[in-house]
Protein backbone atom coordinates (compact mmCIF):
# COMPACT_ATOMS: atom_id res chain seq x y z
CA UNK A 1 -2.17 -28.48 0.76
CA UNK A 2 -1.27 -25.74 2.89
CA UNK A 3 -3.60 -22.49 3.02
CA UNK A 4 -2.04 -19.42 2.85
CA UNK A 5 -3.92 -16.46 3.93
CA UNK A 6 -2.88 -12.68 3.93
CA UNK A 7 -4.60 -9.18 5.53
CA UNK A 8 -4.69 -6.04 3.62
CA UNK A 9 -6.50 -2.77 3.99
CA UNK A 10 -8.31 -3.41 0.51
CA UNK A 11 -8.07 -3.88 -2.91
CA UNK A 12 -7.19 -0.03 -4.36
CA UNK A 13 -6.39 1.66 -7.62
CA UNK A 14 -3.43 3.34 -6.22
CA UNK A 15 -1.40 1.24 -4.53
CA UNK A 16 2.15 1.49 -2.47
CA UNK A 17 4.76 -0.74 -2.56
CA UNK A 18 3.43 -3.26 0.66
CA UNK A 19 0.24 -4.13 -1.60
CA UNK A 20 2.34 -4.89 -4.33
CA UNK A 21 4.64 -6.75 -2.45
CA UNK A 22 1.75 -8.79 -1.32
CA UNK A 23 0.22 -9.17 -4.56
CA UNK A 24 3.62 -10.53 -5.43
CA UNK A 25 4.13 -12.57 -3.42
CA UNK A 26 0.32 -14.28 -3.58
CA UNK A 27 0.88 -14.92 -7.34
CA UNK A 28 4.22 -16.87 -6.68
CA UNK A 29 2.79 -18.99 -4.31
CA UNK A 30 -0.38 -19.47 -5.63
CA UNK A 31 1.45 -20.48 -9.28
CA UNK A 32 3.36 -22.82 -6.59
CA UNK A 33 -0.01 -24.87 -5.71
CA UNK A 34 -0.76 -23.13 -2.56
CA UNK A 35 -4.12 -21.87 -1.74
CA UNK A 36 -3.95 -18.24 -1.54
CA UNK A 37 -6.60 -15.50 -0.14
CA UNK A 38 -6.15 -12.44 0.53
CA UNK A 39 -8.62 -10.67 3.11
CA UNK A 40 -9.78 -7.13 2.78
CA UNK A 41 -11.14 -5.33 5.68
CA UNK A 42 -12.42 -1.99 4.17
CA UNK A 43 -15.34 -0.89 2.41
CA UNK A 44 -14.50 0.97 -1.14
CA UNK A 45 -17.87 1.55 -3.46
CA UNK A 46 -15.77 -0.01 -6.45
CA UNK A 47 -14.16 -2.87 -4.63
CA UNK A 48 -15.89 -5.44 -7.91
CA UNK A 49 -14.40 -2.64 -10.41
CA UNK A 50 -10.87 -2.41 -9.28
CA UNK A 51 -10.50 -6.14 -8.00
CA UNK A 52 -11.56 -7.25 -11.88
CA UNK A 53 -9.01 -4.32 -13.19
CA UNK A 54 -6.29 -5.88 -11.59
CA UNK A 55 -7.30 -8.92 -12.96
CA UNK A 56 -7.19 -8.34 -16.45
CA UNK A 57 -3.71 -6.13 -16.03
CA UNK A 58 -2.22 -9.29 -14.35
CA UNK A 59 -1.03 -7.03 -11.39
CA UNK A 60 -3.44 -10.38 -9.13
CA UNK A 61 -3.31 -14.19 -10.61
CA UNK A 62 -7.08 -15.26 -10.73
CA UNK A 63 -6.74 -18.35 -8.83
CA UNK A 64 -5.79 -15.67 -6.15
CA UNK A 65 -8.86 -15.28 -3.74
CA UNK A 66 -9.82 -11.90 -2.59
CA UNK A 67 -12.62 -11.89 0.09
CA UNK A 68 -14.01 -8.62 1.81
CA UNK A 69 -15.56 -7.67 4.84
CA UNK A 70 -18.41 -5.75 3.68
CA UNK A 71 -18.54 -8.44 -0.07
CA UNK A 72 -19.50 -11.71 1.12
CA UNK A 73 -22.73 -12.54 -0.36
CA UNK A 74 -23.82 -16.10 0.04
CA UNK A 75 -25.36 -17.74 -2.89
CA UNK A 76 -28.90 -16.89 -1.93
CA UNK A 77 -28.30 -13.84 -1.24
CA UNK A 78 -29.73 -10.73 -4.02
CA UNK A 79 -28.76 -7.28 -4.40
CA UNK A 80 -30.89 -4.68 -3.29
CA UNK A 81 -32.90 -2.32 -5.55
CA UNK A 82 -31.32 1.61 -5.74
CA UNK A 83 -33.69 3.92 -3.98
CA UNK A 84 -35.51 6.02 -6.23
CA UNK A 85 -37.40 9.74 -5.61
CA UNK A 86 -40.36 9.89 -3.26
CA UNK A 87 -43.64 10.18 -4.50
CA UNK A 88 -44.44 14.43 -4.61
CA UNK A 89 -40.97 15.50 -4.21
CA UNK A 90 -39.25 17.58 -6.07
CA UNK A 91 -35.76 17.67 -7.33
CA UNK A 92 -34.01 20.76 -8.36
CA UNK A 93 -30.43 20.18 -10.83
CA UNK A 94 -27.61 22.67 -9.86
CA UNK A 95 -26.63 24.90 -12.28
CA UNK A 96 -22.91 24.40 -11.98
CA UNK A 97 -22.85 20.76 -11.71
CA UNK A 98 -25.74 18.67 -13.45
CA UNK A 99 -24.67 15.41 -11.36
CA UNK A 100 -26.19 17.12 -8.58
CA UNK A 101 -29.95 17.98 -7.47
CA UNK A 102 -31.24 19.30 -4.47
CA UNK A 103 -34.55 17.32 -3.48
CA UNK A 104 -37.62 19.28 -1.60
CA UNK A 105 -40.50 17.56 -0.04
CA UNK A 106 -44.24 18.44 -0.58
CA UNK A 107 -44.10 21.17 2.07
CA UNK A 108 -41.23 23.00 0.52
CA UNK A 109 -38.46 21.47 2.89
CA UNK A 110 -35.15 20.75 1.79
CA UNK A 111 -34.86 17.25 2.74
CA UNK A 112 -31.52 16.04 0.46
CA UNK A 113 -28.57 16.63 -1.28
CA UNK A 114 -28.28 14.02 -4.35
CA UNK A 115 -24.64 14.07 -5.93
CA UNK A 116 -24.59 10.82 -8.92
CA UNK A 117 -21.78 9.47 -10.85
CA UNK A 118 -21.20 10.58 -14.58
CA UNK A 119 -22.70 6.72 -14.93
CA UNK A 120 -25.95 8.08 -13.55
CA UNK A 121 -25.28 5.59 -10.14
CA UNK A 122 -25.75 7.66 -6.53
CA UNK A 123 -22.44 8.24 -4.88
CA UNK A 124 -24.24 9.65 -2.32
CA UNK A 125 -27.17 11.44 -0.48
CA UNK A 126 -27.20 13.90 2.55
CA UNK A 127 -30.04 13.97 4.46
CA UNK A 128 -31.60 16.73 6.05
CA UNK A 129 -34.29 17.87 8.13
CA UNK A 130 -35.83 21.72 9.00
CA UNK A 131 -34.53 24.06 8.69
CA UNK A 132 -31.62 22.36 6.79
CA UNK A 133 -30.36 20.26 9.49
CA UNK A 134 -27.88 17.45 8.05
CA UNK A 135 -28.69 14.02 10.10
CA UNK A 136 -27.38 11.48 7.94
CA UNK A 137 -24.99 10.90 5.04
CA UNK A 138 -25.94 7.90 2.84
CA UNK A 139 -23.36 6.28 0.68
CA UNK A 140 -23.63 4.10 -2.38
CA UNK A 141 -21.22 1.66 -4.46
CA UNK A 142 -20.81 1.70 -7.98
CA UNK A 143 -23.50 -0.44 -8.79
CA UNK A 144 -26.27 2.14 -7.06
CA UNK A 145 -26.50 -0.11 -4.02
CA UNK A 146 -26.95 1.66 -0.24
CA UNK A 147 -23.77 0.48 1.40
CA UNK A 148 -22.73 2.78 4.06
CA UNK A 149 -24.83 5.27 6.42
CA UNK A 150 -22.93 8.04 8.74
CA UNK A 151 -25.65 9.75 11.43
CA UNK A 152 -24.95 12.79 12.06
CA UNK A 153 -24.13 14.57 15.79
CA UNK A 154 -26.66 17.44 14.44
CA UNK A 155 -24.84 20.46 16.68
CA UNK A 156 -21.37 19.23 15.21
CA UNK A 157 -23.01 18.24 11.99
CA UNK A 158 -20.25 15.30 12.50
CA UNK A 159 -20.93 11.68 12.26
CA UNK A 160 -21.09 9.89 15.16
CA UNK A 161 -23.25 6.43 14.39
CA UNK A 162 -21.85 4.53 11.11
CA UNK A 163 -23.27 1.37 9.77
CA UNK A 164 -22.07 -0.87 6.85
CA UNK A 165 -24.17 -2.94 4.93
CA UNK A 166 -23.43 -5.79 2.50
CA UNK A 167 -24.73 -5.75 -1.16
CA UNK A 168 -28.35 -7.14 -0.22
CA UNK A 169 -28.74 -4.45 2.36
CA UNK A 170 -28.15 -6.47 5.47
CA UNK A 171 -26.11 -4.64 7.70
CA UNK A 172 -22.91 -6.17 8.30
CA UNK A 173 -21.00 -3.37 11.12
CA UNK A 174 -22.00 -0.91 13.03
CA UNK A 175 -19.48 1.83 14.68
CA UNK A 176 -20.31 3.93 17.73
CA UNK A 177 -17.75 7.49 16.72
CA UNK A 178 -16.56 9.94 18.30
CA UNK A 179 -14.56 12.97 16.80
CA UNK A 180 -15.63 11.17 13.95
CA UNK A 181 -13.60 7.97 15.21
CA UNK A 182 -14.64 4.81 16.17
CA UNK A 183 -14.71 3.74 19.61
CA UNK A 184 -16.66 0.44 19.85
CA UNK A 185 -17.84 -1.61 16.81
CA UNK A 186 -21.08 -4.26 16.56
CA UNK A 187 -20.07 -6.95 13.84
CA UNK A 188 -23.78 -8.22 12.95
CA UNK A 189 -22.61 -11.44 11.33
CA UNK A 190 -21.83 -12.83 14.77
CA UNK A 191 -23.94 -10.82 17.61
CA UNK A 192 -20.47 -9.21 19.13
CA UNK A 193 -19.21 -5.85 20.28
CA UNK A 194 -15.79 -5.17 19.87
CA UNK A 195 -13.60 -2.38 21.32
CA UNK A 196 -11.36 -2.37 18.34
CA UNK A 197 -11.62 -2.91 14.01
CA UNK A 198 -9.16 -5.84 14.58
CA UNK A 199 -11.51 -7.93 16.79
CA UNK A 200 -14.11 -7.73 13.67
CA UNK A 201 -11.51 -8.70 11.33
CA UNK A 202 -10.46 -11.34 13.39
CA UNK A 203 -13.93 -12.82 14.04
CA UNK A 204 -14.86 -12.59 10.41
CA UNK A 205 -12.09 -13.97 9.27
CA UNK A 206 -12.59 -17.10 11.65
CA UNK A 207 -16.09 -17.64 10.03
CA UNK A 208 -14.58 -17.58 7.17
CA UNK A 209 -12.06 -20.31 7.17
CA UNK A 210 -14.37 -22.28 9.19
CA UNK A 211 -12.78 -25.92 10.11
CA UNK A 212 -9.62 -25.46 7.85
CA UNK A 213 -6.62 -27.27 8.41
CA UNK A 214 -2.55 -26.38 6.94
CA UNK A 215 -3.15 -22.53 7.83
CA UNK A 216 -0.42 -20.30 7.47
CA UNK A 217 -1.22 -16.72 8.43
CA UNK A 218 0.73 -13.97 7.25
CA UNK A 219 0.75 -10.40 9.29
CA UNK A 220 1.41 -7.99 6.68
CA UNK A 221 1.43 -4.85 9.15
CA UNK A 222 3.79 -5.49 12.43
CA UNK A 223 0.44 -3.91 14.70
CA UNK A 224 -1.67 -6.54 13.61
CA UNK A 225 0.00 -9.67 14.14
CA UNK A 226 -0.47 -10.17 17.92
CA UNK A 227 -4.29 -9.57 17.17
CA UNK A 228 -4.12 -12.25 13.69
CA UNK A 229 -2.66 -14.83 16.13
CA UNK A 230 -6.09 -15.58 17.24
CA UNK A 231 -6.86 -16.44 13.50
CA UNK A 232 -7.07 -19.96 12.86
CA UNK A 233 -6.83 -21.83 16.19
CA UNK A 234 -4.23 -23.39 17.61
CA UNK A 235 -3.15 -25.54 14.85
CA UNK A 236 -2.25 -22.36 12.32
CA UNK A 237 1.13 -21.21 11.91
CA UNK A 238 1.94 -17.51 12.35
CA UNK A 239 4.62 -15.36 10.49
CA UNK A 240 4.98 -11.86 10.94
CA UNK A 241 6.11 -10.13 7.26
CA UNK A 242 8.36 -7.00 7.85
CA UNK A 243 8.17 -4.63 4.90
CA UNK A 244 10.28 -1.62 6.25
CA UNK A 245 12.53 -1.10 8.80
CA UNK A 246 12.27 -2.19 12.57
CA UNK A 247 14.31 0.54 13.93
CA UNK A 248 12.92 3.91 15.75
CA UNK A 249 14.90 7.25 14.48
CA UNK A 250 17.45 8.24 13.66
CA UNK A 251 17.44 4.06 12.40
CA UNK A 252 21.49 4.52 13.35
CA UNK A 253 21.16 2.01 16.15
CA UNK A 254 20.07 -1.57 15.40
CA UNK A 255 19.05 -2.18 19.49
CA UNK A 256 16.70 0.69 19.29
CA UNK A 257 13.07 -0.38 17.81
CA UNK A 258 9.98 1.23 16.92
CA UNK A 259 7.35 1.03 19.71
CA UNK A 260 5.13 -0.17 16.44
CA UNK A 261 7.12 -3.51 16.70
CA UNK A 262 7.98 -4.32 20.59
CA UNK A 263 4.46 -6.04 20.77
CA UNK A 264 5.51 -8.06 18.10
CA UNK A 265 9.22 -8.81 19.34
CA UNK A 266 7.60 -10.03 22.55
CA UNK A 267 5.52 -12.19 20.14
CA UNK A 268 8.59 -13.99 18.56
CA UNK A 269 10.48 -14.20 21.70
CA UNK A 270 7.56 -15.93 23.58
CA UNK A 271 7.17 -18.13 20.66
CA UNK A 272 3.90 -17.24 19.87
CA UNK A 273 4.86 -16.49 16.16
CA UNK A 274 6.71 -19.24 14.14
CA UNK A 275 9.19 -17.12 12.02
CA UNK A 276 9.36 -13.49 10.34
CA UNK A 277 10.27 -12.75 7.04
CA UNK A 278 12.33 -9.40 6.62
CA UNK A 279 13.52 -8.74 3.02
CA UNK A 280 17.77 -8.14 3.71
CA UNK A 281 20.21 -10.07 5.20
CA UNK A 282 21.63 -7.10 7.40
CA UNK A 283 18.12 -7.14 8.95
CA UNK A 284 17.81 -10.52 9.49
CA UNK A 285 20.72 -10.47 11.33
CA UNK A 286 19.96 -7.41 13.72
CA UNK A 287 16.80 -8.92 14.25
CA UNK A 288 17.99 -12.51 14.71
CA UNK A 289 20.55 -10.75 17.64
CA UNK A 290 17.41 -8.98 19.05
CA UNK A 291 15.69 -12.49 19.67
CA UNK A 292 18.74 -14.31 20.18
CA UNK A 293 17.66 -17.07 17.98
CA UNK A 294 18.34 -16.62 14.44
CA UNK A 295 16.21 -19.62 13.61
CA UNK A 296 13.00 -17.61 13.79
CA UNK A 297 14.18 -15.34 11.12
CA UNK A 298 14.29 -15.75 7.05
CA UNK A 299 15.46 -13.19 4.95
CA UNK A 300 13.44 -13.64 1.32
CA UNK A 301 14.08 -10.50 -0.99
CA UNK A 302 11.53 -9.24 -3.54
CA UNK A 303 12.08 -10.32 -6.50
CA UNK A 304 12.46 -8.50 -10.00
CA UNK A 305 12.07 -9.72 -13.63
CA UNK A 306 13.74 -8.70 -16.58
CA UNK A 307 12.12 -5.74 -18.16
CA UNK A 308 10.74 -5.59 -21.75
CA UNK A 309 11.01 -2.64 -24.54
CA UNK A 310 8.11 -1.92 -25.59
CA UNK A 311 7.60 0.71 -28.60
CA UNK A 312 5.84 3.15 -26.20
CA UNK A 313 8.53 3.66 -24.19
CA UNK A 314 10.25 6.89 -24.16
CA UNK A 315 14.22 7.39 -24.77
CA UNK A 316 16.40 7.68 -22.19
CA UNK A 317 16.45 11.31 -21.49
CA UNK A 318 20.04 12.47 -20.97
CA UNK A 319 19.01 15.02 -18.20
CA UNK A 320 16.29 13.09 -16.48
CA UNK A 321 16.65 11.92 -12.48
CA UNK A 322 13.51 10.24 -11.17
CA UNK A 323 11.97 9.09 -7.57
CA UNK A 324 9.23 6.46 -6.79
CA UNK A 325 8.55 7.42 -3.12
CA UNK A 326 5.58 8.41 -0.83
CA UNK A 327 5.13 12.27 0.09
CA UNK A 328 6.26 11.03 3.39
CA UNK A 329 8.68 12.63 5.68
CA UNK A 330 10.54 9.02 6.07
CA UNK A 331 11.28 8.91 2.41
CA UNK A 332 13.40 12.33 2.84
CA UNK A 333 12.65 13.86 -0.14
CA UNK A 334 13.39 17.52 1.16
CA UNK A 335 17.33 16.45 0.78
CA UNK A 336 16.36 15.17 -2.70
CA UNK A 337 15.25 18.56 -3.57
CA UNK A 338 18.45 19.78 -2.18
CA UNK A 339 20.57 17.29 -3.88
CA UNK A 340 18.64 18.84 -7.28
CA UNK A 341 19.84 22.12 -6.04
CA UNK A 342 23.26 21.44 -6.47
CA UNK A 343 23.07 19.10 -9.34
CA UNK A 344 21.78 21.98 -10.84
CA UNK A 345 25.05 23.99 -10.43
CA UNK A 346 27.11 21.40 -12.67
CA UNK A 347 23.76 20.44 -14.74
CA UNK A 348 21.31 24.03 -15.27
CA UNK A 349 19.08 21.57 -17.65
CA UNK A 350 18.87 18.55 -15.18
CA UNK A 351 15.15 17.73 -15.05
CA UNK A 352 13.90 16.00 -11.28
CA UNK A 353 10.75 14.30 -11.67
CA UNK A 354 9.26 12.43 -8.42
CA UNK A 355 6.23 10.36 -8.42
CA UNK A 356 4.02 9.55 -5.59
CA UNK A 357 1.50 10.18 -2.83
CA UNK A 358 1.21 11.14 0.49
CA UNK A 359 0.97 14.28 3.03
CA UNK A 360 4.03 16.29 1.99
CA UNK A 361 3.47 17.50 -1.50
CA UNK A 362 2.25 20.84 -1.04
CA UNK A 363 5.33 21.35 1.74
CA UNK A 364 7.53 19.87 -0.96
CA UNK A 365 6.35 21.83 -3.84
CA UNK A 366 6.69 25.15 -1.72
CA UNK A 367 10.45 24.11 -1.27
CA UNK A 368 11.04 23.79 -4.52
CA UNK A 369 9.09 27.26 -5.11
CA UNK A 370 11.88 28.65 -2.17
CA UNK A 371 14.84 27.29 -4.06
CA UNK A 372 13.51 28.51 -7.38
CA UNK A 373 13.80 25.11 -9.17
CA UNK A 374 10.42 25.30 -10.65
CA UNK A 375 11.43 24.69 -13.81
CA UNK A 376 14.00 21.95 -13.03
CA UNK A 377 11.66 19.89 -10.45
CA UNK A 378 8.24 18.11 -10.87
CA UNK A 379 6.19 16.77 -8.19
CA UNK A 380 3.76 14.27 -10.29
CA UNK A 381 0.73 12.22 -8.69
CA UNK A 382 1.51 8.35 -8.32
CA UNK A 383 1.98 6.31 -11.99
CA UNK A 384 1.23 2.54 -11.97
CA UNK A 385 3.77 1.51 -14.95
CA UNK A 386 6.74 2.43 -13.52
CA UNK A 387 8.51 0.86 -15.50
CA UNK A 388 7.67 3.48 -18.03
CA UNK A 389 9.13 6.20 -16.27
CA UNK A 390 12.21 4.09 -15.22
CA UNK A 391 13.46 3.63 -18.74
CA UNK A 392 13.59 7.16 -19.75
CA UNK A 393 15.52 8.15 -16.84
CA UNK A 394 19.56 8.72 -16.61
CA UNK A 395 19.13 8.02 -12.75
CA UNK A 396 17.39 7.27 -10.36
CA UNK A 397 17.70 9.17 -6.74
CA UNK A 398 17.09 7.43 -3.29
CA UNK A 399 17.33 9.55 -0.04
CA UNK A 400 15.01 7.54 2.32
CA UNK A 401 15.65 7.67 5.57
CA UNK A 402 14.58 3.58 5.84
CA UNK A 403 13.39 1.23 3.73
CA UNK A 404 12.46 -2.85 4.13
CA UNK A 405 14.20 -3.39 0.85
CA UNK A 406 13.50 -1.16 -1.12
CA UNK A 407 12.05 -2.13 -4.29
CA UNK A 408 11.96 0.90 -6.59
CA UNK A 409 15.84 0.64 -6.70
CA UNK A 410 15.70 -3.13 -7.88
CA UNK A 411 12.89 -1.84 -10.24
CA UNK A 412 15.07 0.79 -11.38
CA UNK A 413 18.34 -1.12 -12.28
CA UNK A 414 16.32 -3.73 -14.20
CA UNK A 415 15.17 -1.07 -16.22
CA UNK A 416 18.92 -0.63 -16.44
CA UNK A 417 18.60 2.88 -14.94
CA UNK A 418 21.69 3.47 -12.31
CA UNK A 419 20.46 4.22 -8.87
CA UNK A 420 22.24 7.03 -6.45
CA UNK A 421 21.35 5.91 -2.54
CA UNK A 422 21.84 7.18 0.40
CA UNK A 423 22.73 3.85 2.45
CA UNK A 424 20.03 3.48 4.87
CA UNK A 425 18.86 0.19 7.09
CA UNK A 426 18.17 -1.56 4.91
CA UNK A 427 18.27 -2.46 1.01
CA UNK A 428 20.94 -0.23 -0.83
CA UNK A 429 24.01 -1.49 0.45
CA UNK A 430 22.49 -5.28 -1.12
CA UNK A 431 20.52 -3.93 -3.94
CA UNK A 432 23.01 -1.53 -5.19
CA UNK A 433 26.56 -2.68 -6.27
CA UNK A 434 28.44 0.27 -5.30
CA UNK A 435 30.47 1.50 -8.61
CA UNK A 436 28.89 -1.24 -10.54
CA UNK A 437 25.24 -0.47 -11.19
CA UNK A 438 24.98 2.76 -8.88
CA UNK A 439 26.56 4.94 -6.24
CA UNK A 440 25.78 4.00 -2.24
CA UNK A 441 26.55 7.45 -0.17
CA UNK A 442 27.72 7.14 3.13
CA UNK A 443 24.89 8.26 5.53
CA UNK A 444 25.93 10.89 7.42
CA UNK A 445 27.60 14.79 7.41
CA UNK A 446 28.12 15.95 3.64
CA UNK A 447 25.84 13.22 2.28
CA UNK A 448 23.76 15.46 0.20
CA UNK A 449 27.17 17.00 -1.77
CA UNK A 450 28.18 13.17 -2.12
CA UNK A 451 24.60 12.13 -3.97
CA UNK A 452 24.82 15.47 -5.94
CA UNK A 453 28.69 15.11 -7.19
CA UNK A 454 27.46 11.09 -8.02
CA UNK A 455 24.47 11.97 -10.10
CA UNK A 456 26.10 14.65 -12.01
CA UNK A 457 29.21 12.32 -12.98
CA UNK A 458 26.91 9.60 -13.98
CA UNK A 459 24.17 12.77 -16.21
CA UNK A 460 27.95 13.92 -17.81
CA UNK A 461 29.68 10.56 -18.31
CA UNK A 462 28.41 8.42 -21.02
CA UNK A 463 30.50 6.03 -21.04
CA UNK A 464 30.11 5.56 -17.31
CA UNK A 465 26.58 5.53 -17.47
CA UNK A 466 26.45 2.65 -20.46
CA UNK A 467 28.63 0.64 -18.31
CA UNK A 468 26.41 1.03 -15.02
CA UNK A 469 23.29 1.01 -17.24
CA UNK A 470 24.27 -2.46 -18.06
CA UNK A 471 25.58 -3.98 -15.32
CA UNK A 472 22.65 -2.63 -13.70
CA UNK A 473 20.26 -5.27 -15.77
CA UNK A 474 21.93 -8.36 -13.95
CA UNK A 475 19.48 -7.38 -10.88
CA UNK A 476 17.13 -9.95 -12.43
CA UNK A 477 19.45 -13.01 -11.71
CA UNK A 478 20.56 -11.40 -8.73
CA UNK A 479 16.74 -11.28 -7.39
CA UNK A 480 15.13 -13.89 -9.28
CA UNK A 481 11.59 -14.64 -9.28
CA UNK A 482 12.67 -18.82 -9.11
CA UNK A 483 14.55 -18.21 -5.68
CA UNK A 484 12.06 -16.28 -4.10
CA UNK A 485 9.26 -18.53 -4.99
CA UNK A 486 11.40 -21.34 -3.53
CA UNK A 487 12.58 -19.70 -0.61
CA UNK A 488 8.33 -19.13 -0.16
CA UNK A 489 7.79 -22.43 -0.82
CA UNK A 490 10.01 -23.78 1.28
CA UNK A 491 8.89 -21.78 4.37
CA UNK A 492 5.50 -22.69 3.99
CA UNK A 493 6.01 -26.12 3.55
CA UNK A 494 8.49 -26.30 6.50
CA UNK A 495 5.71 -24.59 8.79
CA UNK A 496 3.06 -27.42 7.71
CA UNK A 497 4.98 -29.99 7.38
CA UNK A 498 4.18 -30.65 3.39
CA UNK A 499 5.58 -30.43 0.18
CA UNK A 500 3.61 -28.10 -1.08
């Protein structure tokens, strides 16, 4: 059996559209007899909480295995006690916020800041000496247990000493900082120092698998592969997983890459890396002419499944446009806004809800302050069930600037909501069947008027919109979850040299 193993940042409540992708992807191949485990490299104070949550929603198949960095306990191994007041000190509650106390030692010195979670668990402690000096922050997980300690430069009152400790109190990393940064790291499960995060990941990861055999090792994030191919030994098989685009901007010229992914290019060429997986056929084939070898490349789309009603769904609201995207300057939602703008013109009641998260919502929402749309547009914090949103929508708006695939516009036409996108490398011009189940505008000068005049024909035509709205719903078969999980299958079993 081949043994399939995957790098993410963590396990999170929020989560974008690469960890679901991921999480996908792991179920399908994990209901295909493939052992799956997904490695986490972060510490989060709820990683037990959120890990179980997905769980139960079904978002990750239990026979999935999540391991993390800073959660290995071995068998013998017990949690440590939660730290409780010194004997003679004295704790004083604030006044505006009962979760948190101020603690004073028998000679009258503020020594610590407690701050506890409505659960009555430590989130965390700052500690202090005279004359209130902060030297150390102290953080705790969910469950009360110490896990992480920052020391404090005390002129900068800025960290610059971390350590990371497992469950049972042993500590598992240390970090020299500086600016708050880390510069060097001491992974204590193995006696090393390592110049970068990905040379701890690497070696724990290593002790982890152990003497396994059939490895397949997935790079999730282009700057990590050319570290993972040390994961594994000589005998695992390497595949770099391309989730967005390759290309640098303006992403107009398909010979013109990132500097994120020239490490890896050199990777494939040099046939250190056995294939990668991009998620369009018009990237496959720019990349395949990059390499000049189309045999390292395999283009496997997500996949969608056919969407439910459910009786607490909303109705389709006649005057409702919608985004999924990140508050991200590559998602281009400034020309969304301006798209609105005009929409607005034809439409005075059109309502433009986007939901997200990310660095440019309070830019964003001063835009739409600017253009006076304040009742027309909403900026609204990420939403998990999408789908929710999706099927009370007339239409759904894409301006990206790139995408891998893009897989809120497959989302959105299952949901049998049309999609208006601006057709950028790479996804709409395959996802979207122009006229059919959506409107693909021509990326360049006047594209904003062409997305506006689209979405207003398709918020005043009904009987254009029940035609696209339906047509739209064939996405399923188009993007089934059957063909990807063979086209996974089939990789993986090509790579090892099994059947799966």
């Amino acid at each position: 059996m081949a043994h399939v193993l995957m790098l993410l940042g963590n396990i999170f409540k929020v989560n974008g559209g690469l960890t679901h992708a991921v999480y996908r992807r792991a179920n399908a191949l994990v209901a295909a007899g493939f052992d799956v485990t997904i490695f986490t490299s972060q510490f989060h104070r709820d990683f037990h909480g959120l890990l179980a949550e997905h769980r139960r929603t079904g978002t990750l198949d239990p026979r999935v295995a999540v391991r993390n960095l800073y959660e290995d306990l071995e068998a013998s191994e017990e949690l440590q006690g939660s730290p409780a007041l010194e004997h003679g000190y004295t704790a004083f509650t604030d006044p505006k916020n009962p979760l948190a106390r101020r603690v004073f030692n028998e000679r009258g010195e503020y020594v610590a800041f407690e701050l506890r979670e409505p659960s009555g668990e430590l989130d965390f402690i700052d500690r202090f000496e005279a004359p209130w000096v902060r030297v150390a922050k102290e953080i705790f997980d969910s469950r009360g247990q110490l896990r992480k300690v920052l020391y404090m430069d005390r002129a900068a009152n800025v960290p610059d000493f971390a350590v990371t400790y497992k469950a049972n109190g042993k500590a598992q990393v240390s970090s020299r900082l500086r600016n708050g940064q880390p510069i060097s790291y001491f992974s204590h499960f193995d006696g090393k120092e390592f110049r970068s995060e990905a040379g701890v990941i690497v070696a724990w990861m290593n002790r982890c698998i152990g003497a396994q055999k059939n490895l397949v090792v997935l790079a999730e994030k282009r700057e990590m592969l050319v570290p993972l191919l040390d994961v594994g030994g000589d005998d695992a098989k390497h595949v770099l997983c391309l989730h967005s685009s390759h290309l640098d901007a303006p992403y107009d010229d398909p010979a013109v890459v990132s500097s994120s992914m020239k490490a890896a290019l050199s990777a494939l060429t040099e046939k250190k890396v056995e294939k990668v997986v991009v998620l369009t056929a018009a990237q496959a084939e720019d990349i395949a002419t990059l390499l000049g070898d189309s045999s390292l490349v395999a283009n496997i789309p997500h996949y969608q499944v056919a969407v439910e009603s459910r009786p607490e769904d909303e109705a389709r609201n006649a005057r409702r446009v919608v985004s999924l995207a990140r508050y991200h300057p590559v998602k281009n939602l400034t020309e969304a806004i301006h798209v609105i703008d005009i929409v607005r013109r034809s439409v005075p009641d059109v309502i433009y809800e986007v939901y997200g998260y990310g660095p440019e919502k309070l830019a964003l929402q001063e835009l739409v302050v600017e253009l006076g749309l304040q009742r027309n547009v909403t900026l609204n914090d990420h939403v998990e069930d999408t789908q929710m949103v999706l099927k009370s929508a007339r239409v759904m708006l894409s301006t990206s600037h790139q995408e891998g695939q893009g897989l809120s516009q497959i989302e959105a036409l299952a949901a049998g909501t049309p999609v208006v996108s601006y057709d950028t490398p790479y996804g709409a011009r395959e996802n979207i069947r122009d006229g059919v189940d959506g409107f693909v505008v021509t990326y360049g000068e006047g594209r904003v008027e062409a997305a506006a005049a689209a979405v207003v024909w398709l918020l005043q035509d009904d009987r254009l919109h029940r035609s696209l709205s339906e047509s739209a719903k064939e996405v399923t078969s188009r993007f089934s979850q059957d063909d990807f999980a063979r086209s996974w299958t089939s990789l993986i079993s090509e790579l090892v040299g099994t059947t799966g």
